[in-house]
Structures are given as C-alpha cells and as structure tokens.
N, C-alpha and C. Protein backbone atom coordinates (compact mmCIF):
# COMPACT_ATOMS: atom_id res chain seq x y z
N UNK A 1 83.74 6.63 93.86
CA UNK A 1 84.21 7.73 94.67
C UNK A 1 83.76 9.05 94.06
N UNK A 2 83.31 9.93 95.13
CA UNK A 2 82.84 11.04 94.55
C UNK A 2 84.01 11.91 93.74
N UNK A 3 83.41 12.74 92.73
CA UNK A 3 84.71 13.67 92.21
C UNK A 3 85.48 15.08 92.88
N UNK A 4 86.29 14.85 92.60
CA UNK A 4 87.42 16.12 93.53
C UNK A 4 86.54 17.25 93.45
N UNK A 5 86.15 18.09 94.59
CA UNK A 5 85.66 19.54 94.00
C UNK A 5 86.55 20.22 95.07
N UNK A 6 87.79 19.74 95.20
CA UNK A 6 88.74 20.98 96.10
C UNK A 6 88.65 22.22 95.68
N UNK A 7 88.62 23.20 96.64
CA UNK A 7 88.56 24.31 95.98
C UNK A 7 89.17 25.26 96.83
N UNK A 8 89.29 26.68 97.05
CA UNK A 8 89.55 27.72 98.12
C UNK A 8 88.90 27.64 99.32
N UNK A 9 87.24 27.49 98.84
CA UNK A 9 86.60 27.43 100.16
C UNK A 9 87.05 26.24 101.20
N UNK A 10 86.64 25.18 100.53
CA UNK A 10 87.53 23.48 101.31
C UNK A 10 88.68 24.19 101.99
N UNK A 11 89.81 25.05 101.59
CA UNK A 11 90.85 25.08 102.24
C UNK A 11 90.73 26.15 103.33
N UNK A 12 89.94 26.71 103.31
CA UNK A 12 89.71 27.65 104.35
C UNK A 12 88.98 27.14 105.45
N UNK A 13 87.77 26.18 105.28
CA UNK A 13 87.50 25.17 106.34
C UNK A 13 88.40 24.76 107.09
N UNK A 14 89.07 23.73 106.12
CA UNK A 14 90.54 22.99 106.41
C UNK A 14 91.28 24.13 107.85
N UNK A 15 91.50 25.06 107.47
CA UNK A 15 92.56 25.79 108.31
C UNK A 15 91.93 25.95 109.06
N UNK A 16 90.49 26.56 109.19
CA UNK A 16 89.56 26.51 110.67
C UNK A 16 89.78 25.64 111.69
N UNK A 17 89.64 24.49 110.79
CA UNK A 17 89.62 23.32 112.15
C UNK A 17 91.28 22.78 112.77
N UNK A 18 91.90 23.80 111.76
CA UNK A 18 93.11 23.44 112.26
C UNK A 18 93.65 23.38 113.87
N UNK A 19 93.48 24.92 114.56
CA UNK A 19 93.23 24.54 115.75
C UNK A 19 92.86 23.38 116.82
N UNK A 20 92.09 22.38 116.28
CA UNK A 20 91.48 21.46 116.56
C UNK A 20 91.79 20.00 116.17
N UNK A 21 93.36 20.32 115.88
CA UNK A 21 93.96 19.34 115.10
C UNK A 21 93.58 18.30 114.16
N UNK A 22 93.04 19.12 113.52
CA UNK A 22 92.51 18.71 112.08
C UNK A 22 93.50 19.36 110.84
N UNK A 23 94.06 18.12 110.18
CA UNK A 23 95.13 18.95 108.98
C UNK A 23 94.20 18.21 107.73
N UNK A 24 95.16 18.96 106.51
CA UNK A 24 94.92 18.47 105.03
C UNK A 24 94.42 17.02 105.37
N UNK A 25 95.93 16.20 105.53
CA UNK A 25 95.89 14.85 106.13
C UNK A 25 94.70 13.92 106.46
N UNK A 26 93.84 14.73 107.61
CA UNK A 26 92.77 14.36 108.25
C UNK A 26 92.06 13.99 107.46
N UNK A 27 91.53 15.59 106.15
CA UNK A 27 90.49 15.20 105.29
C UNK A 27 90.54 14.63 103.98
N UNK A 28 92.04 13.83 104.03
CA UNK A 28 92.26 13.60 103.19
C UNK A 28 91.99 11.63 103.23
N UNK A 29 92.68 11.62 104.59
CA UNK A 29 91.44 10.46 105.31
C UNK A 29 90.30 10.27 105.20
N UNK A 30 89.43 11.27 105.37
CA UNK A 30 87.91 10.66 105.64
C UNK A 30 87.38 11.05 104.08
N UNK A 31 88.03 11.49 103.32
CA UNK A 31 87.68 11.06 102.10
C UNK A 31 87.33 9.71 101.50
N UNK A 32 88.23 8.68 102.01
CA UNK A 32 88.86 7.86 101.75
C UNK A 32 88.08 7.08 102.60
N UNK A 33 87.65 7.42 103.53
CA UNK A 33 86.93 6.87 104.54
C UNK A 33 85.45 6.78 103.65
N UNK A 34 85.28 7.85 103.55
CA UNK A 34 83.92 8.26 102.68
C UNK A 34 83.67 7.24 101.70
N UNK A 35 84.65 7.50 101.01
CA UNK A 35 84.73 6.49 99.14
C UNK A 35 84.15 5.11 99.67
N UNK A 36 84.49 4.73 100.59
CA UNK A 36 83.97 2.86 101.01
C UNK A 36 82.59 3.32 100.63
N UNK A 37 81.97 4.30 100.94
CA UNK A 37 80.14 4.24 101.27
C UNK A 37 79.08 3.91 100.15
N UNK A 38 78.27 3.35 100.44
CA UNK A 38 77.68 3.64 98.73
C UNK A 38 76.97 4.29 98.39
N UNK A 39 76.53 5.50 99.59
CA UNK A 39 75.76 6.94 99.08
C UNK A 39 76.54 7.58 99.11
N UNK A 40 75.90 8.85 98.17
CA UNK A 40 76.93 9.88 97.29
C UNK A 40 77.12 10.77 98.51
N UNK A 41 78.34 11.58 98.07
CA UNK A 41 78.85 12.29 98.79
C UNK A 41 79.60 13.62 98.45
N UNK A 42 79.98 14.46 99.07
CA UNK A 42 81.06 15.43 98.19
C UNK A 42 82.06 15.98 99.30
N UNK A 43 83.33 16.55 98.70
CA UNK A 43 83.76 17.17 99.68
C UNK A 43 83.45 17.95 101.17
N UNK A 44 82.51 18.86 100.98
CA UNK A 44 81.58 19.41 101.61
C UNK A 44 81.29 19.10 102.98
N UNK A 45 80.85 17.16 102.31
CA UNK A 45 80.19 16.28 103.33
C UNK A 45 81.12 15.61 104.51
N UNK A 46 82.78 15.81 103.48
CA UNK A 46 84.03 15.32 103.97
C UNK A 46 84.03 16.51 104.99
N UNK A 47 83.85 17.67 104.98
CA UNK A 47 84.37 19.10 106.07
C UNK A 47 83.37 18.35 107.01
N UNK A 48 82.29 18.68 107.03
CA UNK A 48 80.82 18.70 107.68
C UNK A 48 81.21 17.19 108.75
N UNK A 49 81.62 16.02 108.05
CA UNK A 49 81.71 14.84 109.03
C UNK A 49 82.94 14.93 110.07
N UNK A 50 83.59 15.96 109.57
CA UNK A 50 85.56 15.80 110.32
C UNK A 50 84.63 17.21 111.83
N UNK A 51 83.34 18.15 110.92
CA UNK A 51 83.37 18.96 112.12
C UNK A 51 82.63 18.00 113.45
N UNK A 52 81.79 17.30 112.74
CA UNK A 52 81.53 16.20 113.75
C UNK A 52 82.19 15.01 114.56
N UNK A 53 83.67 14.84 113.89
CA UNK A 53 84.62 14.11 114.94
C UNK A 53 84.91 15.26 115.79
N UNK A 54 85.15 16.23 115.47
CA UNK A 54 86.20 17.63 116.48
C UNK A 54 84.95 17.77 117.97
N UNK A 55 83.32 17.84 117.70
CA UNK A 55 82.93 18.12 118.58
C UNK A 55 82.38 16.43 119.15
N UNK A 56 82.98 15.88 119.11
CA UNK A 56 82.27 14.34 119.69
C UNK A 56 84.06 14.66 120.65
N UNK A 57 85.05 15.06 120.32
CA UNK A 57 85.89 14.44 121.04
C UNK A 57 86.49 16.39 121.82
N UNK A 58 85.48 17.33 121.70
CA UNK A 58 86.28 18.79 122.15
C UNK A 58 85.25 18.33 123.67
N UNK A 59 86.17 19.16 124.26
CA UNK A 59 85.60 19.59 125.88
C UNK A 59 84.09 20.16 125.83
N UNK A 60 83.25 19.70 126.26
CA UNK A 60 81.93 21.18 126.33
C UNK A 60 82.01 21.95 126.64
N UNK A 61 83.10 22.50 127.56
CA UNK A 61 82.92 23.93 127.72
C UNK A 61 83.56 24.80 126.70
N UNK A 62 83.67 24.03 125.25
CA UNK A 62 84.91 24.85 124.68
C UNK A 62 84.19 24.20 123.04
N UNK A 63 82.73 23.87 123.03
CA UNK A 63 82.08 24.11 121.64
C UNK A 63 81.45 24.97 121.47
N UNK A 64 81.53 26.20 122.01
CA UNK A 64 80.81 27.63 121.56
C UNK A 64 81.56 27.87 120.34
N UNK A 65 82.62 28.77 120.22
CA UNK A 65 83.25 28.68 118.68
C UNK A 65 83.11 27.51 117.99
N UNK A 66 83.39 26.37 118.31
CA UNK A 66 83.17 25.19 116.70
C UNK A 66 81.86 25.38 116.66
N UNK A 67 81.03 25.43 117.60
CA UNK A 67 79.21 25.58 116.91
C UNK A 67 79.40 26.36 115.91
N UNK A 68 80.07 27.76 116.05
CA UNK A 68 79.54 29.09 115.58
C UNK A 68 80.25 28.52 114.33
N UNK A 69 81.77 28.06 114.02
CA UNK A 69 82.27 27.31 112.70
C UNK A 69 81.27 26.89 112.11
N UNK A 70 80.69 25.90 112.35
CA UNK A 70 79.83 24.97 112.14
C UNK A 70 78.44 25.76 111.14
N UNK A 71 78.18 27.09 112.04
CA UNK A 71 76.88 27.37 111.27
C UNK A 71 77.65 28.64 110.39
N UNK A 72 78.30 29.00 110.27
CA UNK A 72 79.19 29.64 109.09
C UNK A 72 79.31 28.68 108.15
N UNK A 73 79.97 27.32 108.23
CA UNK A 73 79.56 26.96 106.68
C UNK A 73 78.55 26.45 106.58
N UNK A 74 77.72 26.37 107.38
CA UNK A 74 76.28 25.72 106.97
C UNK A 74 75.24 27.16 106.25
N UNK A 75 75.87 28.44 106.73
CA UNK A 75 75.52 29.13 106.40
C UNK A 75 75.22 29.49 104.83
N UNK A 76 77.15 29.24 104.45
CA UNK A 76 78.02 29.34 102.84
C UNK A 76 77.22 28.36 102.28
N UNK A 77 76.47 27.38 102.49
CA UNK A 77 75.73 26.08 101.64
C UNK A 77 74.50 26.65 101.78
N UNK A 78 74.07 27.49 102.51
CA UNK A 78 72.49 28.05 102.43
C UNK A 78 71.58 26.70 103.12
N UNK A 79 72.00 26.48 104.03
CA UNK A 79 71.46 25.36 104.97
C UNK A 79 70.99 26.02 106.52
N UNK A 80 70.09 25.11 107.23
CA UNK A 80 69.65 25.84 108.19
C UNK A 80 71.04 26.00 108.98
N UNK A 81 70.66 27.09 109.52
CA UNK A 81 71.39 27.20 110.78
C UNK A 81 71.68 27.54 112.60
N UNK A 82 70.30 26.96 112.49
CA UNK A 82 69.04 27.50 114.30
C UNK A 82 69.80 26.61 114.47
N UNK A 83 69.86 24.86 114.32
CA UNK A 83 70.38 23.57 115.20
C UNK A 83 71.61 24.39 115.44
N UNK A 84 72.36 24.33 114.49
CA UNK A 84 73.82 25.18 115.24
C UNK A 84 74.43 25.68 116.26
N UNK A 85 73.39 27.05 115.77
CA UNK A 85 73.75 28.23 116.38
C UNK A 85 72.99 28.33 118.03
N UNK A 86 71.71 27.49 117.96
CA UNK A 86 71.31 26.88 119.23
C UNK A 86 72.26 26.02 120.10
N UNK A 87 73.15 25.12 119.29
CA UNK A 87 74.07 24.40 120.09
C UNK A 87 74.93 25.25 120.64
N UNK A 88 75.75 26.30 119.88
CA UNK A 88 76.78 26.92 120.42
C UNK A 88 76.43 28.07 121.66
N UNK A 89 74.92 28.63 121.58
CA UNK A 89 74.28 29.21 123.05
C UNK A 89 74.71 28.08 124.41
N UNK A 90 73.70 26.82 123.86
CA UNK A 90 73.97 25.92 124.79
C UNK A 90 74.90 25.22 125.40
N UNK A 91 76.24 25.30 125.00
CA UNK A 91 77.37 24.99 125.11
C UNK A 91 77.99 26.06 126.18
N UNK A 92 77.95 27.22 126.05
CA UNK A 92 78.03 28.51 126.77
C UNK A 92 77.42 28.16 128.18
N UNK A 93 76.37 27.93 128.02
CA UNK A 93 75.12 27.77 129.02
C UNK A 93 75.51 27.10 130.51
N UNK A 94 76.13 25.91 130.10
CA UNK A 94 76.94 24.82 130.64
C UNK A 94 78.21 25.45 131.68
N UNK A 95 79.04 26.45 130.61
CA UNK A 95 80.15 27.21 131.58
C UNK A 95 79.66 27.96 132.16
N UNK A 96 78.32 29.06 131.89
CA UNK A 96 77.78 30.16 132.85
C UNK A 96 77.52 29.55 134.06
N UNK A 97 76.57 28.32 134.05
CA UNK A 97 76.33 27.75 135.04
C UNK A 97 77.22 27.29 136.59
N UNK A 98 78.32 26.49 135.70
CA UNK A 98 79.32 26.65 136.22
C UNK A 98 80.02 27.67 137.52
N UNK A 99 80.20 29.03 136.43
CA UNK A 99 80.20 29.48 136.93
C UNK A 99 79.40 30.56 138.05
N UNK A 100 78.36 30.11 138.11
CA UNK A 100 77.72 30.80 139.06
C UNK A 100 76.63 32.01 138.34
N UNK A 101 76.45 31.72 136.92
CA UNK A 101 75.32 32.71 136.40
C UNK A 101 74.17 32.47 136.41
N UNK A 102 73.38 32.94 135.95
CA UNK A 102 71.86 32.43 135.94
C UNK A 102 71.45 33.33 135.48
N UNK A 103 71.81 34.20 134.83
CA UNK A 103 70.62 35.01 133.72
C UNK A 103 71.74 35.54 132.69
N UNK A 104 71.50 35.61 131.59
CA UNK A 104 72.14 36.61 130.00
C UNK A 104 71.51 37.47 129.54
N UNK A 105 71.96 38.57 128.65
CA UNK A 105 71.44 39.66 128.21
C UNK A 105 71.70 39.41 126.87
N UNK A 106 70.66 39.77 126.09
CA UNK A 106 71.38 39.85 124.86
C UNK A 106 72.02 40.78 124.21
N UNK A 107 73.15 41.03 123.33
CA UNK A 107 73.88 41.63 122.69
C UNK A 107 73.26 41.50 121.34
N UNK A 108 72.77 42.50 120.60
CA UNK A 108 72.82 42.97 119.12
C UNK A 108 73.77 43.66 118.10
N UNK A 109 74.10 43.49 117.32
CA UNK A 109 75.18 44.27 116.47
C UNK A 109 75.03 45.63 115.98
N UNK A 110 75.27 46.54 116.22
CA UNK A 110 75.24 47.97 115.95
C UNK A 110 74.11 48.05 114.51
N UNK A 111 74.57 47.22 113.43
CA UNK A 111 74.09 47.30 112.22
C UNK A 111 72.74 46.29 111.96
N UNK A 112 72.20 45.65 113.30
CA UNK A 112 70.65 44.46 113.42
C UNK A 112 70.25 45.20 112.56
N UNK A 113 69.13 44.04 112.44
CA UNK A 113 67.52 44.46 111.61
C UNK A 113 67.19 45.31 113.03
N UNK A 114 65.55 45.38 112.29
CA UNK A 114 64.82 46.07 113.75
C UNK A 114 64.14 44.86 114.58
N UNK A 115 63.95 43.71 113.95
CA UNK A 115 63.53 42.05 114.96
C UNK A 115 64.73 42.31 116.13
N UNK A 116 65.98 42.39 115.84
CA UNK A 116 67.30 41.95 116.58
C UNK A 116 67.34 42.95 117.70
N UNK A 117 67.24 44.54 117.07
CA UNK A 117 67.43 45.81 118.28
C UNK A 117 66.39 45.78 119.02
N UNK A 118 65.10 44.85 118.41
CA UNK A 118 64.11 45.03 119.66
C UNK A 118 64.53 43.69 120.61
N UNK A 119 65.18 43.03 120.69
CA UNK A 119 65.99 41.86 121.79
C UNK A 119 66.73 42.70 122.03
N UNK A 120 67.60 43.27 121.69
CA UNK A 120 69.12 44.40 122.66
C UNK A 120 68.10 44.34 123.80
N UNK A 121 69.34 43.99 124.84
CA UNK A 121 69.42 44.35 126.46
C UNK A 121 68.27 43.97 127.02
N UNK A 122 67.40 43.19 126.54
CA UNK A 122 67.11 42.15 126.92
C UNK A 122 67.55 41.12 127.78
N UNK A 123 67.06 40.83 129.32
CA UNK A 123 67.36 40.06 129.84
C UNK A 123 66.56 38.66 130.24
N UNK A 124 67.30 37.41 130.26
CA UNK A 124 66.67 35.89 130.62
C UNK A 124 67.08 34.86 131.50
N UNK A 125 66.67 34.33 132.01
CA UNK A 125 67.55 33.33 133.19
C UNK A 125 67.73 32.41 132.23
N UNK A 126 68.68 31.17 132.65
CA UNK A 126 69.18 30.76 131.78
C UNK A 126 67.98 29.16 131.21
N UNK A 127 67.36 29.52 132.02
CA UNK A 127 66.28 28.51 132.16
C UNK A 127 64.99 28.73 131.21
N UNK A 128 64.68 29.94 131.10
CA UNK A 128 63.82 31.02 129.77
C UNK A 128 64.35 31.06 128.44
N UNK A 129 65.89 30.80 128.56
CA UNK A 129 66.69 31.10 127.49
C UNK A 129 66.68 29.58 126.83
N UNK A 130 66.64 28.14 127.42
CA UNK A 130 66.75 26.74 126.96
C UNK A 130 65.01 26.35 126.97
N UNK A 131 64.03 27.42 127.32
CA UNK A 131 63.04 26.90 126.77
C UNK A 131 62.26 27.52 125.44
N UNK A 132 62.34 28.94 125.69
CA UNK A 132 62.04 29.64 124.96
C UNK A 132 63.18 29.58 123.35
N UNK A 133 63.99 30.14 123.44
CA UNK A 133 65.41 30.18 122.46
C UNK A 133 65.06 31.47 121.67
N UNK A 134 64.97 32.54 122.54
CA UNK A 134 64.99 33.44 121.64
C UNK A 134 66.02 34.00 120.44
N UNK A 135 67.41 33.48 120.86
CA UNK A 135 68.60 33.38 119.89
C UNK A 135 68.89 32.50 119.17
N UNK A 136 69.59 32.42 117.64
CA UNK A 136 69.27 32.64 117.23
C UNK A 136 67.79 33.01 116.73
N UNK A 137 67.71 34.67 116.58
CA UNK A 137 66.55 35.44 116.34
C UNK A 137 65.72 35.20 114.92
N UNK A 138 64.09 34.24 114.94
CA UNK A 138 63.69 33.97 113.65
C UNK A 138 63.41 35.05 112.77
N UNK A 139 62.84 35.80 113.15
CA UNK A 139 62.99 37.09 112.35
C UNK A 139 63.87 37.87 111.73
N UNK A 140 65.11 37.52 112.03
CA UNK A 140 66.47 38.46 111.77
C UNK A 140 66.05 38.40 110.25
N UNK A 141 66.65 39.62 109.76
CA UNK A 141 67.07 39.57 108.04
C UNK A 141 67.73 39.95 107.45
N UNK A 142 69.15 40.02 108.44
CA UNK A 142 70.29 40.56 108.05
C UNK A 142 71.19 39.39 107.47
N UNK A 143 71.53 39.55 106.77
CA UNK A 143 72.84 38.29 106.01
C UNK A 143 73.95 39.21 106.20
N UNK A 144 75.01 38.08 105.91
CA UNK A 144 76.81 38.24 106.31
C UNK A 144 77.16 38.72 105.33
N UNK A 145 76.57 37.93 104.19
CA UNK A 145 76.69 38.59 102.53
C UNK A 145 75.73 38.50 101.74
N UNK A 146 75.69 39.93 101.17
CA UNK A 146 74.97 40.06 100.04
C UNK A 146 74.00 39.58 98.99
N UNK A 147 75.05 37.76 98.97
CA UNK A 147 75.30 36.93 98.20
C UNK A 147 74.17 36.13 98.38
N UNK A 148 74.36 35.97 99.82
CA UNK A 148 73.63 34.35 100.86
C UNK A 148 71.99 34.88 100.67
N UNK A 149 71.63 33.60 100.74
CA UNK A 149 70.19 33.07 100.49
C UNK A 149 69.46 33.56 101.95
N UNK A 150 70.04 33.11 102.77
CA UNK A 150 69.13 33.34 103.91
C UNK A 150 69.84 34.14 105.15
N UNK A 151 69.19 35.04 106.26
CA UNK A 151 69.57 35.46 107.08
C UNK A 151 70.31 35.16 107.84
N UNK A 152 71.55 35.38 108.59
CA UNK A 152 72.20 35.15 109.91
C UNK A 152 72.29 36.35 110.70
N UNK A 153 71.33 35.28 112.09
CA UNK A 153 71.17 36.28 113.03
C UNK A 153 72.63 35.93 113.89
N UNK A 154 72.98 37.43 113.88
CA UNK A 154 74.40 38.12 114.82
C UNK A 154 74.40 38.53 115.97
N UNK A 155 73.05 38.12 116.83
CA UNK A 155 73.12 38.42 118.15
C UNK A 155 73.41 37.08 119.26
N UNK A 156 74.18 37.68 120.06
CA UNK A 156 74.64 36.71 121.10
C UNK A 156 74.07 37.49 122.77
N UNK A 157 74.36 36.10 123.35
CA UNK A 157 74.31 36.30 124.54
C UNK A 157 75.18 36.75 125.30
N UNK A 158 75.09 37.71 126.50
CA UNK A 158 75.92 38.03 127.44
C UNK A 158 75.69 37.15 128.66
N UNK A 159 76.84 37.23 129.24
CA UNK A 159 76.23 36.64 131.11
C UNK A 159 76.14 38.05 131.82
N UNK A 160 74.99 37.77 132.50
CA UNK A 160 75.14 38.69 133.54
C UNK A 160 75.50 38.94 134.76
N UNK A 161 76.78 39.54 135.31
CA UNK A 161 77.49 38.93 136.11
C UNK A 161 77.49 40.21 137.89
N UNK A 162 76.41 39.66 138.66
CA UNK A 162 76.53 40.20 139.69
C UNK A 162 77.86 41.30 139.95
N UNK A 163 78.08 41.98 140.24
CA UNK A 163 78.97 42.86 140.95
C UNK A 163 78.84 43.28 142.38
N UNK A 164 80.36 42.80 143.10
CA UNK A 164 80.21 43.07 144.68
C UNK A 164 79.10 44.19 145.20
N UNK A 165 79.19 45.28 144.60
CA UNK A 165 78.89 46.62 144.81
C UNK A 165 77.37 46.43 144.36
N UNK A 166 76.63 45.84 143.57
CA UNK A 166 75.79 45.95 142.93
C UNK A 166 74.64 44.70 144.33
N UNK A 167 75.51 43.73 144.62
CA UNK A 167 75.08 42.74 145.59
C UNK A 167 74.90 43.07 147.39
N UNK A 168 75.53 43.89 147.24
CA UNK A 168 76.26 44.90 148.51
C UNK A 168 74.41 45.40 148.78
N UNK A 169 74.06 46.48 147.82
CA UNK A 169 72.84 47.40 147.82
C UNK A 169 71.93 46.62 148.01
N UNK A 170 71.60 45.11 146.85
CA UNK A 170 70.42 44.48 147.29
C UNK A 170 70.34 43.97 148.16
N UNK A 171 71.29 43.50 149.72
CA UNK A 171 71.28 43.01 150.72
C UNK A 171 70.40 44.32 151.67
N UNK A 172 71.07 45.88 151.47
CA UNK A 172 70.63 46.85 152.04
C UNK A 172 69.59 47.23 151.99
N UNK A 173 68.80 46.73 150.79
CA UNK A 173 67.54 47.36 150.31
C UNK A 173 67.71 48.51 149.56
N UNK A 174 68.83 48.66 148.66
CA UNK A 174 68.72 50.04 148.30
C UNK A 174 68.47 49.66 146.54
C-alpha cells in the first residue's frame, strides 16, 4: 500500500467534491480500493479516480464546474490541462444547444496575456468552436500562481443569446 501523504491540499480537494457527495469516507474507500492494485499509486491518484466516479455518474449538463475542478488540480500537479478544460467547454455546449444557441463569444479576463485579449469578443458557432477549440487558448501565459509551471488559460465562453428586439430588426432588414 502506498504511503499516507495526507496533507492540506488532499483536504481541500476532499471538500470540493463534497458537493458531489463525496466525503473523507469516500476517499478513504478508494484508498483501500487502490491498495488491492499492484501498480503504485498515491493519494493524488486516490482524488483524481473519485473525480472520475463523480463525472461517470453527474448529469451532463452539470460537468462544466467538475471539468473546471478537475483541471485546477491537474493544474496544482503541473499536468496538462487542454483534455479538461476542453471537456468542461463541451459539456456547456450540450446545454447551449439545448437551449436554442448556436454561437459563443469569448470572454477574457481583464488581466489576459495579449494571445487571450486578441480572442476577447470574438465570436463562433458552436460547430467552429468543437472543431477548431480555440479555448482553452495555446498561447496563453498567464498562470494562477506565480509558483505553477505552466500557463492557465482563463478565458471562457459566452452564449450568445438572440434578443427579441435584436430579432425583431433582422426580420425588418434593419
């Protein structure tokens, strides 16, 4: 069995997925679950497998935040984080549809690189957006911290959402 490396961070995971009814308990299970295996393992691997029960059994229209969980600590390990942060666009994608969207804009953070402010307000159908993937942005080179090894890009998508008034004019030609 691998050795204990509980620590602050583990417990701050822990409470993330709490929402998601995931307790101490849980990972204190698939530890245990883990220990049967006979490749190595670490705590870490214990968070990382419990985030993969939460999204095998959450609604799709409701893995945009656990994606974004997901590539936050993949982030804290200095691991990629495009698969992610691509899932949690695509997850979105699913409810826009839904509801009746078909194109997003992108949103940049006041403080982007200059890769990120040149996407601001930027617009894509949602069909440009699952082939292309301009978000997460490869160029970004802004990090969360200081600390971290590699960039996280902080721009998201908007929907863009017709307005009566706005639908009104293009019927008129105006």
């Amino acid at each position: 069995m691998a050795e204990k490396d509980w620590n602050r961070s583990l417990n701050k995971w822990i409470q993330h997925l709490g929402p998601y009814e995931i307790s101490e308990k849980d990972f204190i299970l698939k530890r245990e679950e883990m220990s049967k295996k006979s490749e190595p393992w670490t705590d870490r691997d214990v968070i990382w497998s419990l985030f993969n029960d939460v999204v095998a059994k959450t609604d799709p229209s409701k893995l945009q935040g656990l994606y974004y969980l997901m590539s936050l600590f993949r982030n804290e390990e200095a691991s990629d984080t495009i698969v992610v942060r691509r899932a949690s666009a695509e997850s979105s994608f699913a409810e826009y549809k839904r509801m009746g969207v078909n194109e997003v804009e992108v949103l940049a953070a006041p403080d982007s690189c200059e890769a990120c402010k040149h996407l601001e307000g930027r617009k894509f159908t949602l069909d440009q957006v699952l082939v292309a993937h301009p978000l997460p942005c490869l160029e970004c080179t802004r990090k969360l911290r200081e600390k971290d090894e590699k960039p996280f890009c902080r721009c998201t998508y908007l929907p863009v959402i017709e307005t009566g008034v706005r639908v009104a004019k293009l019927k008129l030609g105006q």
